[in-house]
C-alpha atoms as a PDB file:
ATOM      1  CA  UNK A   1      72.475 151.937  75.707  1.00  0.00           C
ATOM      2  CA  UNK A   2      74.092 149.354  77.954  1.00  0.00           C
ATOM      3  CA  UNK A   3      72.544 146.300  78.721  1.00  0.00           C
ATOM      4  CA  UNK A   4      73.343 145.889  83.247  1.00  0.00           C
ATOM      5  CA  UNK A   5      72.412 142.046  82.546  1.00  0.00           C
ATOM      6  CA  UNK A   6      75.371 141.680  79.927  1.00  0.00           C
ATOM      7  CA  UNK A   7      77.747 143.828  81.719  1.00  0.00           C
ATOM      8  CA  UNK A   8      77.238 141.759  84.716  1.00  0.00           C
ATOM      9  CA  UNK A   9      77.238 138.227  82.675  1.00  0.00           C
ATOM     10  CA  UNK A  10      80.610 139.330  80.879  1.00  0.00           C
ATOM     11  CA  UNK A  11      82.072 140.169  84.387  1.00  0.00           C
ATOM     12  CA  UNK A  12      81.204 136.679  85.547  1.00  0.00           C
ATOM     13  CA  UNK A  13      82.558 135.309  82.246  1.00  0.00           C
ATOM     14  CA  UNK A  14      85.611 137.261  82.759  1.00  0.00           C
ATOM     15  CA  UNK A  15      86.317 136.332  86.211  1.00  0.00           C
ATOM     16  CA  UNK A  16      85.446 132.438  85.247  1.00  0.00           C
ATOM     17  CA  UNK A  17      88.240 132.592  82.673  1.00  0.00           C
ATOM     18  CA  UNK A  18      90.835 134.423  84.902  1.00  0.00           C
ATOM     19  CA  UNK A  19      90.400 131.725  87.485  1.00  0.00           C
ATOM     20  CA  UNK A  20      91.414 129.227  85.139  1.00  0.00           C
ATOM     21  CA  UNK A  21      94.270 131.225  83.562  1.00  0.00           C
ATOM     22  CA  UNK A  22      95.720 131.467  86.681  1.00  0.00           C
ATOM     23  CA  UNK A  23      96.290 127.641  86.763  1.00  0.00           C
ATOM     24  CA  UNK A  24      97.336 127.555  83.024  1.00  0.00           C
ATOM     25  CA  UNK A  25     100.230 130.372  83.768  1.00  0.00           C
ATOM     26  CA  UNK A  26     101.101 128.872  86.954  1.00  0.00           C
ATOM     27  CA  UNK A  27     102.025 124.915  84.789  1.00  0.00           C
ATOM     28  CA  UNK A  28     104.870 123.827  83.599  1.00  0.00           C
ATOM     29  CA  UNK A  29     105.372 122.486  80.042  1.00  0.00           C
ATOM     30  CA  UNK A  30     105.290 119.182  80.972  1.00  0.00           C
ATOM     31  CA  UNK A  31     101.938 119.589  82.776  1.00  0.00           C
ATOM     32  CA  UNK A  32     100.121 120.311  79.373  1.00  0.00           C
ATOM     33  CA  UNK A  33     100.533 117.251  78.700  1.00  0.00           C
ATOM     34  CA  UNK A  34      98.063 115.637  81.895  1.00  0.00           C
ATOM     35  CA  UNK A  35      95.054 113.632  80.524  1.00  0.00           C
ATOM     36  CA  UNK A  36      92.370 114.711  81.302  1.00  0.00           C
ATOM     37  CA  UNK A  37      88.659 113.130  82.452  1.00  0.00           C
ATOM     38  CA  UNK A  38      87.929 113.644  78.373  1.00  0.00           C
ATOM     39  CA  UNK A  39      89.309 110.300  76.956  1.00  0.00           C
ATOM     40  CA  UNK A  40      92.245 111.164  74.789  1.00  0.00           C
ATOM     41  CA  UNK A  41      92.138 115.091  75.306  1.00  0.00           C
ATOM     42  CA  UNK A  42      95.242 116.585  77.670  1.00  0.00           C
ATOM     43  CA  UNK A  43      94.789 119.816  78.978  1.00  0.00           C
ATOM     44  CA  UNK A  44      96.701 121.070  75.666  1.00  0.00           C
ATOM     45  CA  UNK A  45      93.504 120.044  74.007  1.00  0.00           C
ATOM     46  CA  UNK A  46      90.845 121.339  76.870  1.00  0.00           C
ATOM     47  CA  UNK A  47      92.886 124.718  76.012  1.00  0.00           C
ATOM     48  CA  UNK A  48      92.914 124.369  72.519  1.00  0.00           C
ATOM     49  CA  UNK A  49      89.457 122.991  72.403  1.00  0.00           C
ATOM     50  CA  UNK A  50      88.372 126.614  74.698  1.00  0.00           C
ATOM     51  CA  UNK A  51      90.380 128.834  71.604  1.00  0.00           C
ATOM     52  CA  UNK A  52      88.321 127.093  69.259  1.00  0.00           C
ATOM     53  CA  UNK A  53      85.519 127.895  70.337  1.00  0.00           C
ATOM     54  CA  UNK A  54      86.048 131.194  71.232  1.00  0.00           C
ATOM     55  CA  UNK A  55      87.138 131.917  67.676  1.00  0.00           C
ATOM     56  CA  UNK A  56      83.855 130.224  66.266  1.00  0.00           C
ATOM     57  CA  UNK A  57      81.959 132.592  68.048  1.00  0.00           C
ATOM     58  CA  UNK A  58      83.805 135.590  66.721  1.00  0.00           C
ATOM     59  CA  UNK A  59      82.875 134.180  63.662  1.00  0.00           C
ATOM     60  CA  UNK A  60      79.293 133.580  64.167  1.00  0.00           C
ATOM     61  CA  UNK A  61      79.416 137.776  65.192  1.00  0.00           C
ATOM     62  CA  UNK A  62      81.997 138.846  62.514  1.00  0.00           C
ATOM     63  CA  UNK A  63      81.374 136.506  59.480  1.00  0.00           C
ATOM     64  CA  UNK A  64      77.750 134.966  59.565  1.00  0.00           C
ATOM     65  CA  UNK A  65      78.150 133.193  55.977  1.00  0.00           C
ATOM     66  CA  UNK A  66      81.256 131.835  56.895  1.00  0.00           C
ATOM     67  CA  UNK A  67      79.299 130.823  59.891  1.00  0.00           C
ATOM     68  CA  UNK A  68      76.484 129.257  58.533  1.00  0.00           C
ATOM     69  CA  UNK A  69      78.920 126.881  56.734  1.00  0.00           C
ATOM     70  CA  UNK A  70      80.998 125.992  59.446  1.00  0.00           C
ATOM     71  CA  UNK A  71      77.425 125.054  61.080  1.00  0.00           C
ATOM     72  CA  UNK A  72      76.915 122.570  58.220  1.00  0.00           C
ATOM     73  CA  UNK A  73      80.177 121.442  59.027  1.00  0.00           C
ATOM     74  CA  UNK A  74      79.266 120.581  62.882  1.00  0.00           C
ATOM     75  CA  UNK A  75      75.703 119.399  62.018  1.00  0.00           C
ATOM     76  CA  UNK A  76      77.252 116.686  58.935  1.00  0.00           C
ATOM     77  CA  UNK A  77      80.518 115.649  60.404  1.00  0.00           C
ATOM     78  CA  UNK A  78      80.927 114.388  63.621  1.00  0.00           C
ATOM     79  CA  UNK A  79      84.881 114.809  64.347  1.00  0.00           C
ATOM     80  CA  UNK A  80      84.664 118.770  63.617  1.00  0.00           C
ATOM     81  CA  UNK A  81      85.217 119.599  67.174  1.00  0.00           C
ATOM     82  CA  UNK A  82      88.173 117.007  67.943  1.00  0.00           C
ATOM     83  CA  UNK A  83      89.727 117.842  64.672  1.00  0.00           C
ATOM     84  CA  UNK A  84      89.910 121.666  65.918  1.00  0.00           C
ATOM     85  CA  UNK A  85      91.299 120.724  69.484  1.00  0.00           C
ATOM     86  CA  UNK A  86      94.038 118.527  68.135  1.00  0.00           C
ATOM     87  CA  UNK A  87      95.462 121.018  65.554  1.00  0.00           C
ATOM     88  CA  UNK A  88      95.054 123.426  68.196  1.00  0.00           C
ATOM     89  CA  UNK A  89      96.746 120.852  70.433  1.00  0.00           C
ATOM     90  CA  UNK A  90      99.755 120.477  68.079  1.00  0.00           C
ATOM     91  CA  UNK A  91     101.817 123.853  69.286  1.00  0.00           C
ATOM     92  CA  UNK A  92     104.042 124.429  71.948  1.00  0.00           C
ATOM     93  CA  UNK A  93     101.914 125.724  75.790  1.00  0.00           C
ATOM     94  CA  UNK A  94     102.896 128.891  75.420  1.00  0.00           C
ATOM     95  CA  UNK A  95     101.219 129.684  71.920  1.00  0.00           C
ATOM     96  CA  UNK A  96      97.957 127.741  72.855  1.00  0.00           C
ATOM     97  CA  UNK A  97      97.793 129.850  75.887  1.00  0.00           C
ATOM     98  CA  UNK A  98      98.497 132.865  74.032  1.00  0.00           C
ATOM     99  CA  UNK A  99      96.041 132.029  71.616  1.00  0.00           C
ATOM    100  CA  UNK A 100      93.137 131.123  74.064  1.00  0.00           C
ATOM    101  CA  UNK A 101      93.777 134.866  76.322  1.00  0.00           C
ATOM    102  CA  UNK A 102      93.783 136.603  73.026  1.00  0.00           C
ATOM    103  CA  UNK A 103      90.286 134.848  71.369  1.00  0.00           C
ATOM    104  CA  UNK A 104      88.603 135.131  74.785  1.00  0.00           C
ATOM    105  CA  UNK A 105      89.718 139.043  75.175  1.00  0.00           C
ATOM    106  CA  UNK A 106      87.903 139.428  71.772  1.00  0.00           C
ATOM    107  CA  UNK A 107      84.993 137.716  72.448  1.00  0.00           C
ATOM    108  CA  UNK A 108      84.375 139.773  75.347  1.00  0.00           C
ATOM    109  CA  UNK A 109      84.470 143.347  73.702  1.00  0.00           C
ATOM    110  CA  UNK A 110      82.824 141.982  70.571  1.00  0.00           C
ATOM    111  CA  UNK A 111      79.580 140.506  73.016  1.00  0.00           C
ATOM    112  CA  UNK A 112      79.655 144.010  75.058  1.00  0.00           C
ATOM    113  CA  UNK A 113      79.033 145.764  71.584  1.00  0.00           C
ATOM    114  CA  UNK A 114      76.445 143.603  70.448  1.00  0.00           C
ATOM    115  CA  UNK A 115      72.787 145.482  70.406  1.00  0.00           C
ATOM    116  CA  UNK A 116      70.133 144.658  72.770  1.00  0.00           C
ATOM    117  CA  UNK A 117      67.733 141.967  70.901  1.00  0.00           C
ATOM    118  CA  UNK A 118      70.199 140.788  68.495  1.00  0.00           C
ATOM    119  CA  UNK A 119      70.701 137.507  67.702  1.00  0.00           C
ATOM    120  CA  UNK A 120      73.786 135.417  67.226  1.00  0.00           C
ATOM    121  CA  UNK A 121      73.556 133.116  64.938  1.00  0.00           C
ATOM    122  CA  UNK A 122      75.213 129.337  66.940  1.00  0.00           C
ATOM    123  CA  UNK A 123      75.100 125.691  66.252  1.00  0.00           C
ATOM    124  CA  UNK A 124      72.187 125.628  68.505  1.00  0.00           C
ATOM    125  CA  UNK A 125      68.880 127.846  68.379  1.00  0.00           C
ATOM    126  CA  UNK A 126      70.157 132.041  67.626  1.00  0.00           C
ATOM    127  CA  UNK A 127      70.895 133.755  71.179  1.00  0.00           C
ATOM    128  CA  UNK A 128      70.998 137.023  72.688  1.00  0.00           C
ATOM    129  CA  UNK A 129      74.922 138.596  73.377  1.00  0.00           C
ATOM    130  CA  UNK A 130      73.401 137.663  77.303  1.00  0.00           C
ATOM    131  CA  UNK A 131      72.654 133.908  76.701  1.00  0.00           C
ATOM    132  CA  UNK A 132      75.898 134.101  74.622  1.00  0.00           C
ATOM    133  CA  UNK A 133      77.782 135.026  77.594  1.00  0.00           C
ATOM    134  CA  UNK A 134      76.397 132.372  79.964  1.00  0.00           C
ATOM    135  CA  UNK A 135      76.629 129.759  77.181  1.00  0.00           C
ATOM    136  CA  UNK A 136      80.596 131.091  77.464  1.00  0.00           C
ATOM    137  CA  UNK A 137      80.511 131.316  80.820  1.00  0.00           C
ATOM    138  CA  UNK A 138      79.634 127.002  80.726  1.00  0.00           C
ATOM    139  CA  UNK A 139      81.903 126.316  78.584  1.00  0.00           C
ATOM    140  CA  UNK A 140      84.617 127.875  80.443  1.00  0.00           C
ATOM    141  CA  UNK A 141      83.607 126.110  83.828  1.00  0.00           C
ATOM    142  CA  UNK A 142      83.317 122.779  81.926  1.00  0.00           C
ATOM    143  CA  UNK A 143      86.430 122.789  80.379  1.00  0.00           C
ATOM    144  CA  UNK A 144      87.774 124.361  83.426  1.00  0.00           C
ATOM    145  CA  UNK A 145      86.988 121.761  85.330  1.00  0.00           C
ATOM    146  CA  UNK A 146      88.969 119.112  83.008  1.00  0.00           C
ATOM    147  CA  UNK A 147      91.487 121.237  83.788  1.00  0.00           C
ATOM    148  CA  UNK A 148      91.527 121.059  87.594  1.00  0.00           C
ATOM    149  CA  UNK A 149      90.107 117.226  87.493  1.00  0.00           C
ATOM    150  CA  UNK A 150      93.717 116.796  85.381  1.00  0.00           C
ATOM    151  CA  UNK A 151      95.460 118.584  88.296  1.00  0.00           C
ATOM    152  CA  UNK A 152      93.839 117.279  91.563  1.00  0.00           C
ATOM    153  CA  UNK A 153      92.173 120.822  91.946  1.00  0.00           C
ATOM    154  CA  UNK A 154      88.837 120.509  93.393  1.00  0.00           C
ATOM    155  CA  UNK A 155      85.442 122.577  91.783  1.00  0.00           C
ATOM    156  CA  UNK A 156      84.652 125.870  92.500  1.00  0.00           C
ATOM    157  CA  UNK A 157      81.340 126.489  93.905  1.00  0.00           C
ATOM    158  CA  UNK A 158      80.549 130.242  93.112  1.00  0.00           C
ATOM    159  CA  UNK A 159      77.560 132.162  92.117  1.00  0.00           C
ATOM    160  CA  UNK A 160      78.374 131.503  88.567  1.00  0.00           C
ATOM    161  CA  UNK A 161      76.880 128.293  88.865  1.00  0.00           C
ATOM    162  CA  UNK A 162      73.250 130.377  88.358  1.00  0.00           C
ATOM    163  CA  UNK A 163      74.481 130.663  84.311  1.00  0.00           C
ATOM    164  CA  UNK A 164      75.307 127.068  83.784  1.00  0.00           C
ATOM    165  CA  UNK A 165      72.267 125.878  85.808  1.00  0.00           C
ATOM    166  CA  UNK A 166      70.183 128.215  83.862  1.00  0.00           C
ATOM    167  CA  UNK A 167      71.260 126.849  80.232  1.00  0.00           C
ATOM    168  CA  UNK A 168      70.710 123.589  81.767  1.00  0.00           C
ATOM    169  CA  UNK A 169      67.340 123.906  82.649  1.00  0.00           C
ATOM    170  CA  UNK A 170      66.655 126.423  79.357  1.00  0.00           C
ATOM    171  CA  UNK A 171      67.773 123.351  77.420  1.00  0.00           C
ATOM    172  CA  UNK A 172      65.490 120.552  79.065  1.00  0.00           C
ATOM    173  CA  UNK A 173      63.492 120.087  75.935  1.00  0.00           C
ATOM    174  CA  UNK A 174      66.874 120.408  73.597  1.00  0.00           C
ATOM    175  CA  UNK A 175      68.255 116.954  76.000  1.00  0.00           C
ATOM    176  CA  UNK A 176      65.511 115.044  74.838  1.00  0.00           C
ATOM    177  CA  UNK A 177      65.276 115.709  71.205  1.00  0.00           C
ATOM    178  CA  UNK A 178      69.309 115.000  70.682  1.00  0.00           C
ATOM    179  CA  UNK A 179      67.614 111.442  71.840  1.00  0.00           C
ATOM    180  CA  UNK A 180      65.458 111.615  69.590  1.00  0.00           C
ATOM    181  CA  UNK A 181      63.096 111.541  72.540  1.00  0.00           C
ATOM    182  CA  UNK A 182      59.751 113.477  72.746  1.00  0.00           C
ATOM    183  CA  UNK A 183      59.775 116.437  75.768  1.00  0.00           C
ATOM    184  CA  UNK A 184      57.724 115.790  78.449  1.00  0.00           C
ATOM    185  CA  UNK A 185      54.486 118.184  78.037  1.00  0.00           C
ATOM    186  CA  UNK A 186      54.229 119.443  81.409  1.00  0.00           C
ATOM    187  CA  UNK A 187      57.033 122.213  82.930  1.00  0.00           C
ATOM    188  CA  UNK A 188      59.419 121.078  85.374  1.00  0.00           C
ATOM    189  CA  UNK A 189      60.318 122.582  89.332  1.00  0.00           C
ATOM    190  CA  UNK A 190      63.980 123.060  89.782  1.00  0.00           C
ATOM    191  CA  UNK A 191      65.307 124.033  92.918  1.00  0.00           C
ATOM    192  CA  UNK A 192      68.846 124.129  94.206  1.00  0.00           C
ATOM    193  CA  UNK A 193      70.786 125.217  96.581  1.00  0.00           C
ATOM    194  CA  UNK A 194      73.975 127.334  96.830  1.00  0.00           C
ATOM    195  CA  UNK A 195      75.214 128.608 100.223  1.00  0.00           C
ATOM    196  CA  UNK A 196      72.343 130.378 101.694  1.00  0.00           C
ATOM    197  CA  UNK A 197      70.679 130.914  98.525  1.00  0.00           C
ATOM    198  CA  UNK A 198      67.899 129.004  96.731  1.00  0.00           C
ATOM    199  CA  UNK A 199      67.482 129.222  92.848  1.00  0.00           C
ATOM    200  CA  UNK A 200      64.420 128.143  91.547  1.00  0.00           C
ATOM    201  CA  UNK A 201      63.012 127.532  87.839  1.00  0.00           C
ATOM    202  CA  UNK A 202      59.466 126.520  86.989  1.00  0.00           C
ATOM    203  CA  UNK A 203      56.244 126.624  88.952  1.00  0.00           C
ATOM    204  CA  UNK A 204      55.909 125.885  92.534  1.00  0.00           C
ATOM    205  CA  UNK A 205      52.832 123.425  91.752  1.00  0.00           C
ATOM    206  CA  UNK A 206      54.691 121.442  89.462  1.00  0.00           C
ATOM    207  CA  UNK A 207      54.551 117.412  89.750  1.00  0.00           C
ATOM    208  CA  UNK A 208      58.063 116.954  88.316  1.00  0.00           C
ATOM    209  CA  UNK A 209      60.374 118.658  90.327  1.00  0.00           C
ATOM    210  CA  UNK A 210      64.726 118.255  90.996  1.00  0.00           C
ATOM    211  CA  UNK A 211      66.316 119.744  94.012  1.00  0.00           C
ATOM    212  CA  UNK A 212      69.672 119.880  95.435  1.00  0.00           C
ATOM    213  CA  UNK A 213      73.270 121.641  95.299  1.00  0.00           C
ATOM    214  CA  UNK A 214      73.880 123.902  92.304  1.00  0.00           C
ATOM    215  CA  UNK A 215      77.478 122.525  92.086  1.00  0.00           C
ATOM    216  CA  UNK A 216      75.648 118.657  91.429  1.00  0.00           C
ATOM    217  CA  UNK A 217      73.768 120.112  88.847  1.00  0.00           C
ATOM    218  CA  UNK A 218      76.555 122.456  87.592  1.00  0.00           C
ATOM    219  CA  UNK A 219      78.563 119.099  86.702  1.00  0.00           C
ATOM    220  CA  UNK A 220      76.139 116.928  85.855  1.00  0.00           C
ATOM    221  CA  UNK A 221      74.501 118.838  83.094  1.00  0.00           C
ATOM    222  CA  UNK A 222      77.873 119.898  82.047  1.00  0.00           C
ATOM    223  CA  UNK A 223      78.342 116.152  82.118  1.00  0.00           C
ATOM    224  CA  UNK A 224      82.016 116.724  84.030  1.00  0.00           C
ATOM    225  CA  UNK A 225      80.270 114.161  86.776  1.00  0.00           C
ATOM    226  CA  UNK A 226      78.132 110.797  86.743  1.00  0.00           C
ATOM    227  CA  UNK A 227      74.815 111.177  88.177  1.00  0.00           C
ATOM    228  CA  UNK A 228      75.792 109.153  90.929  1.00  0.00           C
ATOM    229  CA  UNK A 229      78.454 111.336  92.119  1.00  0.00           C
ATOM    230  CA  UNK A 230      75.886 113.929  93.081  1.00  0.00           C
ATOM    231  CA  UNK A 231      73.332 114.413  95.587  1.00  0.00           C
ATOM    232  CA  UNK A 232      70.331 115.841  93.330  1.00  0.00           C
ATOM    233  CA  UNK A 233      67.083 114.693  93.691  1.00  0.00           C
ATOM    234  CA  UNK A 234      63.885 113.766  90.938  1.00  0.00           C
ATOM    235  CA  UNK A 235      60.431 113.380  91.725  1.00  0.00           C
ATOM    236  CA  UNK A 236      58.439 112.402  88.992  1.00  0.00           C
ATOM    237  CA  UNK A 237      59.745 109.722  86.297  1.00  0.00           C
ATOM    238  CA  UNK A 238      59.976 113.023  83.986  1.00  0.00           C
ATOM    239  CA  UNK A 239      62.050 114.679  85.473  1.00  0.00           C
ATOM    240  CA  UNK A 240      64.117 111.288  86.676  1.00  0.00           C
ATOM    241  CA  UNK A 241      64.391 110.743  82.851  1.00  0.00           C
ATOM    242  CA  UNK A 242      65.990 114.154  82.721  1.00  0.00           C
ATOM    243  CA  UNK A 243      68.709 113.791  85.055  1.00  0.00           C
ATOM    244  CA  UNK A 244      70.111 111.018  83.242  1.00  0.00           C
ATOM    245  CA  UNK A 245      70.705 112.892  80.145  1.00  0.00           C
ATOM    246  CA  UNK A 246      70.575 116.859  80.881  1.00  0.00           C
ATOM    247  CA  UNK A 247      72.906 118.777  78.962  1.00  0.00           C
ATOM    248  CA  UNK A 248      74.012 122.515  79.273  1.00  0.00           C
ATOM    249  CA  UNK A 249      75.352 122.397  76.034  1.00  0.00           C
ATOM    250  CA  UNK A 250      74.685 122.299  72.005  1.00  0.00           C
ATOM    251  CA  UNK A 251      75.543 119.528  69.825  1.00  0.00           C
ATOM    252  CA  UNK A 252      76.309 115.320  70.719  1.00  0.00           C
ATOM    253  CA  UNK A 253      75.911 114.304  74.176  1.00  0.00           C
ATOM    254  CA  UNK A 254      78.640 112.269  74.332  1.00  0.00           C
ATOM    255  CA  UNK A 255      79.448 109.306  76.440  1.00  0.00           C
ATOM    256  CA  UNK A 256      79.318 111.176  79.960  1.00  0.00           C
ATOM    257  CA  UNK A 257      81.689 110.025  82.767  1.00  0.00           C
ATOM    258  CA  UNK A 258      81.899 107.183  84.803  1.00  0.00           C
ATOM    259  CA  UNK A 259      81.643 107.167  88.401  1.00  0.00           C
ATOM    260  CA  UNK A 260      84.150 108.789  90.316  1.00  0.00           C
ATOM    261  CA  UNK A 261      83.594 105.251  92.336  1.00  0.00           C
ATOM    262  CA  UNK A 262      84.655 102.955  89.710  1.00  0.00           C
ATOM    263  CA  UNK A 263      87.622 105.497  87.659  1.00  0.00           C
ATOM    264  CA  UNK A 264      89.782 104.568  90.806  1.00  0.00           C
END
C-alpha cells in the first residue's frame, strides 16, 4: 500500500535536490572550487559531502551489517565525515555531480519501497522511510545552502522548511544530550511563521515557548546562520538555552557560524 505522507515527503525531497542541481549544472569548473561558509570545504566537497551521504543511506537500507560498522566508525572517529567529502572532493565536477544525481535517484526509489513501520537503521535513533526523507530533505537544504552562500544566491523560503523545522524541534532533547546536558522536563511551544501560514509544535499552555520565521529557524538549527542573524524569539531560559545549540541533525555539533555581522 502506498504511504500519501512519503509520496509527498519524497516529492519535496525531490524538488529540494532539483533546485540545487540546477545551480550545480549551470557552474563552471572553476566555480567548484568557491569556499564555502564550512571552513575548508568548497562546494566540490558540499557535493561530495551530499553523495556521501546519500550512499550511506543506501547502505543503512541495502547492507545493515555493513551499516552497523560504518556506525562504529562515525560514533569512534571523529574525521569519518571529512575524510568521505575530501576523497569525494578529489575528482573532476563533472564525476562528483554525476555521482551525487545518481546516489540521490537511488535513494529515492529505494525510500518509496520501504514498508510502512519499518525502520532504518542511522547514526542517530532508527527512523521511518518518512522521517528518512525529511532528514534528506535537511540535509539537502543545508548543504544547499553552502552552496548558494558560496555563490551570492540568497535562501529559499518554501514550504519545505515544515521538514527541517520539524527534525529540529523532534530533536530538542537529542541538542542537549550531544552537550552532555540534561533535557529540560517540561515540553516546549514552537511557533513560526511562513507566508500566511503558522506551524506550531507543542502545547498552547506551555511556559517555554520560540516564535518567529520558519526560514530563522530553518538555518539556525541547520546551523547555516548565527543566532543573531535571525529574528526568532525564546521565552523561558529553557527554551533560550535551546536556541543556542538546536540542531536538525545527527552526530557533532560543530562550531556553528559566525555572524554574518562580523564574516565581512
Amino acid at each position: 500500500m502506498t504511504n500519501p505522507d512519503l509520496t509527498a515527503l519524497l516529492a519535496d525531497l525531490r524538488v529540494e535536490g532539483d533546485l540545487l542541481e540546477a545551480l550545480l549544472r549551470e557552474l563552471p569548473d572553476s566555480g567548484w572550487d568557491s569556499p564555502t561558509p564550512a571552513e575548508g570545504w568548497t562546494i566540490r566537497h558540499q557535493v561530495a559531502h551530499l553523495t556521501w551521504t546519500e550512499r550511506t543511506v543506501l547502505t543503512a537500507l541495502e547492507e545493515p551489517k555493513v551499516f552497523a560498522q560504518l556506525r562504529e566508525r562515525f560514533r569512534a572517529e571523529a574525521d569519518v565525515v571529512d575524510r568521505g567529502a575530501q576523497e569525494g572532493a578529489a575528482r573532476p565536477p563533472a564525476p562528483i555531480l554525476a555521482s551525487w544525481q545518481d546516489s540521490r535517484r537511488r535513494v529515492l526509489e529505494r525510500l518509496s519501497a520501504v514498508p510502512e513501520g519499518k525502520h532504518i537503521p542511522w547514526i542517530g535513533p532508527p527512523m521511518g522511510a518518512p522521517m528518512m526523507a525529511s532528514a534528506r530533505i535537511m540535509e539537502t537544504f543545508a548543504h544547499g545552502q553552502d552552496v548558494r552562500d558560496a555563490l551570492g544566491v540568497p535562501p529559499v523560503a518554501s514550504h519545505r522548511l515544515r521538514h527541517v523545522a520539524h527534525l529540529g524541534v523532534a530533536t530538542r532533547d537529542y541538542a542537549f544530550r550531544q552537550r552532555r546536558l540534561d533535557p529540560p522536563a517540561e515540553p516546549f511551544r514552537v511557533e513560526l511563521t511562513h507566508e500566511d501560514e503558522t506551524w506550531t509544535w507543542g502545547p498552547a499552555v506551555a511556559a517555554q515557548r520560540v516564535h518567529g520565521p520558519a526560514l530563522d529557524f530553518a538555518l539556525l538549527a541547520t546551523r547555516r546562520r548565527h543566532r543573531q542573524d535571525g529574528s526568532l524569539v525564546a521565552e523561558g531560559p529553557d527554551a533560550d538555552a535551546w536556541l543556542d545549540i538546536v540542531q536538525a541533525f545527527a552526530g557533532r555539533p560543530g562550531p556553528g557560524r559566525t555572524p554574518l555581522s562580523q564574516s565581512t
